[in-house]
C-alpha atoms as a PDB file:
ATOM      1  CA  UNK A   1      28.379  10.152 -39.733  1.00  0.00           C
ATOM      2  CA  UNK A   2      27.188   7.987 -36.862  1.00  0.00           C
ATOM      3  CA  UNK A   3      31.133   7.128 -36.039  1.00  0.00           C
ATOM      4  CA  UNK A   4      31.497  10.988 -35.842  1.00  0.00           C
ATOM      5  CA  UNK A   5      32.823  12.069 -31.975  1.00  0.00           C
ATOM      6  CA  UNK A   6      30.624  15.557 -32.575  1.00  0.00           C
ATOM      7  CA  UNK A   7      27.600  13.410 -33.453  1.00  0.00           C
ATOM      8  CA  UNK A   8      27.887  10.953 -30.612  1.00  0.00           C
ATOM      9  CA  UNK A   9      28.455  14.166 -27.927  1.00  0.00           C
ATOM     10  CA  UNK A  10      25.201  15.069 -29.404  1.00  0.00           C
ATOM     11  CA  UNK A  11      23.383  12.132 -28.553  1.00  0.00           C
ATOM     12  CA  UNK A  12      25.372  12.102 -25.318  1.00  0.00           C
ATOM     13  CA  UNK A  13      23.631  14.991 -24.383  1.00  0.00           C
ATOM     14  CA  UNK A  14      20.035  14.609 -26.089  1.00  0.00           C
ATOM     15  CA  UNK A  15      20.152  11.705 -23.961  1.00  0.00           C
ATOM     16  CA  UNK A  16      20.869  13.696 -20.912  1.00  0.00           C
ATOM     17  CA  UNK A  17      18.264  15.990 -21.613  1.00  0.00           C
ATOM     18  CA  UNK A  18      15.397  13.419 -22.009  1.00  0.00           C
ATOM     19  CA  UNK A  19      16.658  11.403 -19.070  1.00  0.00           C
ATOM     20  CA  UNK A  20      16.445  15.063 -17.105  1.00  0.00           C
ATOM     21  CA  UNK A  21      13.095  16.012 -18.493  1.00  0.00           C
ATOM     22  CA  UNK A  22      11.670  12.011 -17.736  1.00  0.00           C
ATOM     23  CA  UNK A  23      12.662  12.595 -14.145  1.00  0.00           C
ATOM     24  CA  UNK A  24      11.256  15.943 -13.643  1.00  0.00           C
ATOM     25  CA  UNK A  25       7.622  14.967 -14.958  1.00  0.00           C
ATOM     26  CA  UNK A  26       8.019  12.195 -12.836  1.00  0.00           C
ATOM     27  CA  UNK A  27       8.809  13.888  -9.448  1.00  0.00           C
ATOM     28  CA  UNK A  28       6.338  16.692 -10.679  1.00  0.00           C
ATOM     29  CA  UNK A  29       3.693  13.470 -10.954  1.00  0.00           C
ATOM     30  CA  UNK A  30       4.849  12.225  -7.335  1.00  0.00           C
ATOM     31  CA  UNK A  31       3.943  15.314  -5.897  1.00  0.00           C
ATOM     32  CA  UNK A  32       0.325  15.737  -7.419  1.00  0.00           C
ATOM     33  CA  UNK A  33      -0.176  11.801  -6.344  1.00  0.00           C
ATOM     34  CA  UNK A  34       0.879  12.593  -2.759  1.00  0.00           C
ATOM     35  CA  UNK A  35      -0.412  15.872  -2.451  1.00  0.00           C
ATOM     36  CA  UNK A  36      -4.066  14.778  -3.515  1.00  0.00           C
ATOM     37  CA  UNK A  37      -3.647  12.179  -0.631  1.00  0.00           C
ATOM     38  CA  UNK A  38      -2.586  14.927   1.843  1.00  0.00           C
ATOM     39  CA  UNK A  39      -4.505  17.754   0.938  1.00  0.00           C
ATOM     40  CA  UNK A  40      -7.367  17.848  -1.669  1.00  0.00           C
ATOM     41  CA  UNK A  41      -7.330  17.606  -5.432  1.00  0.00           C
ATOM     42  CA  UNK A  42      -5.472  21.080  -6.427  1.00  0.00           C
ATOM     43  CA  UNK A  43      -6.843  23.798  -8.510  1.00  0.00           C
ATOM     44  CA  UNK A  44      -5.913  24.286 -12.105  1.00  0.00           C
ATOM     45  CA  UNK A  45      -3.876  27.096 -10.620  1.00  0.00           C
ATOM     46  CA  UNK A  46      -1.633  25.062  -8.856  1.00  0.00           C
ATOM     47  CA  UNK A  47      -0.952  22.595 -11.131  1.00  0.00           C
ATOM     48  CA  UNK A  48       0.353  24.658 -13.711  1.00  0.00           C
ATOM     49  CA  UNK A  49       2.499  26.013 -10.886  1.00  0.00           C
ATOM     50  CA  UNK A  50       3.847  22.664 -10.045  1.00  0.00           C
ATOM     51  CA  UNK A  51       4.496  22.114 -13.456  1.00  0.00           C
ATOM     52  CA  UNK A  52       6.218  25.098 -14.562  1.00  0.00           C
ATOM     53  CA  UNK A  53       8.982  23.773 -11.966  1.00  0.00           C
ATOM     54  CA  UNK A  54      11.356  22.673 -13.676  1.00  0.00           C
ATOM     55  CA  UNK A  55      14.358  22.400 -11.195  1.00  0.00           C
ATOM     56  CA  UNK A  56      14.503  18.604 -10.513  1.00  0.00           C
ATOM     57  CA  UNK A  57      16.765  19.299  -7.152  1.00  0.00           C
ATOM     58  CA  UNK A  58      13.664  21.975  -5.686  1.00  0.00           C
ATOM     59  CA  UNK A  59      10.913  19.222  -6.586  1.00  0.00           C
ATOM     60  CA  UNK A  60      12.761  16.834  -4.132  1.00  0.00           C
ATOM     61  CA  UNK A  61      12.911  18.963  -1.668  1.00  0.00           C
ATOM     62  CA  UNK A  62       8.845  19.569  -1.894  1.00  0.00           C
ATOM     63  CA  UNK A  63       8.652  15.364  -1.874  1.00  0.00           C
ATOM     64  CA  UNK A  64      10.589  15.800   1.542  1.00  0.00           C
ATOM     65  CA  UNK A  65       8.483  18.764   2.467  1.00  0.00           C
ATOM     66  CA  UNK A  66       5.264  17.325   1.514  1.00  0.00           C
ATOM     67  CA  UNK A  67       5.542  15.190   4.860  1.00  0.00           C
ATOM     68  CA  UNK A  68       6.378  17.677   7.307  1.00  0.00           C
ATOM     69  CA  UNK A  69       3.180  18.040   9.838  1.00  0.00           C
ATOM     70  CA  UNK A  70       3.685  21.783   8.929  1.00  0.00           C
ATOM     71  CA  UNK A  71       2.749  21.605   5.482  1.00  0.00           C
ATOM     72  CA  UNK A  72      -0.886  22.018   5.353  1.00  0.00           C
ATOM     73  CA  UNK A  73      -1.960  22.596   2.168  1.00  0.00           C
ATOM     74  CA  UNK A  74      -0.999  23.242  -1.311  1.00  0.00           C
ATOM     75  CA  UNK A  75       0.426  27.029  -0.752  1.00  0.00           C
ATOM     76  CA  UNK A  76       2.446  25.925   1.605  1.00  0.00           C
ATOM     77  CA  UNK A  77       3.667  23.404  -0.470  1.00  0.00           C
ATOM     78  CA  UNK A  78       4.514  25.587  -3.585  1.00  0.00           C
ATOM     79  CA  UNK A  79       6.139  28.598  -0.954  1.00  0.00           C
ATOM     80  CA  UNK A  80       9.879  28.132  -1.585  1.00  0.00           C
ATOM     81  CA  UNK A  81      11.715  26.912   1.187  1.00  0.00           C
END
């Protein structure tokens, strides 16, 4: 079974999906680290907001928004570019 080409596309592609998921917790962590620095601790509000982001390309846009002198707080932050 493990030799199988349909099983290995499936690991293929679980492996994808975890590698996906382990970067998007990991930029969604970034942004709660430097956002506490810049701002204030957010409200339980916000960080369900941040984390119901799951689109790994729009969470590294918010790292390179984060330091723009515009960006003063968490609102602005989470408003989508």
């Amino acid at each position: 079974m493990q030799e199988s080409t349909t099983y290995q596309k499936i690991l293929r592609e679980g492996r994808k999906e975890g590698l996906l998921e382990g970067r998007i917790a990991e930029a969604q962590s970034m942004l709660l680290r430097l956002g506490r620095k810049k701002f204030h601790d957010p409200d339980p509000a916000t960080v369900a907001a941040l984390e119901a982001i799951h689109d790994l390309e729009l969470l590294e846009t918010m790292g390179e928004r984060i330091l723009d002198s515009e960006i003063r707080d968490w609102a602005e932050l989470l408003e989508l570019p």
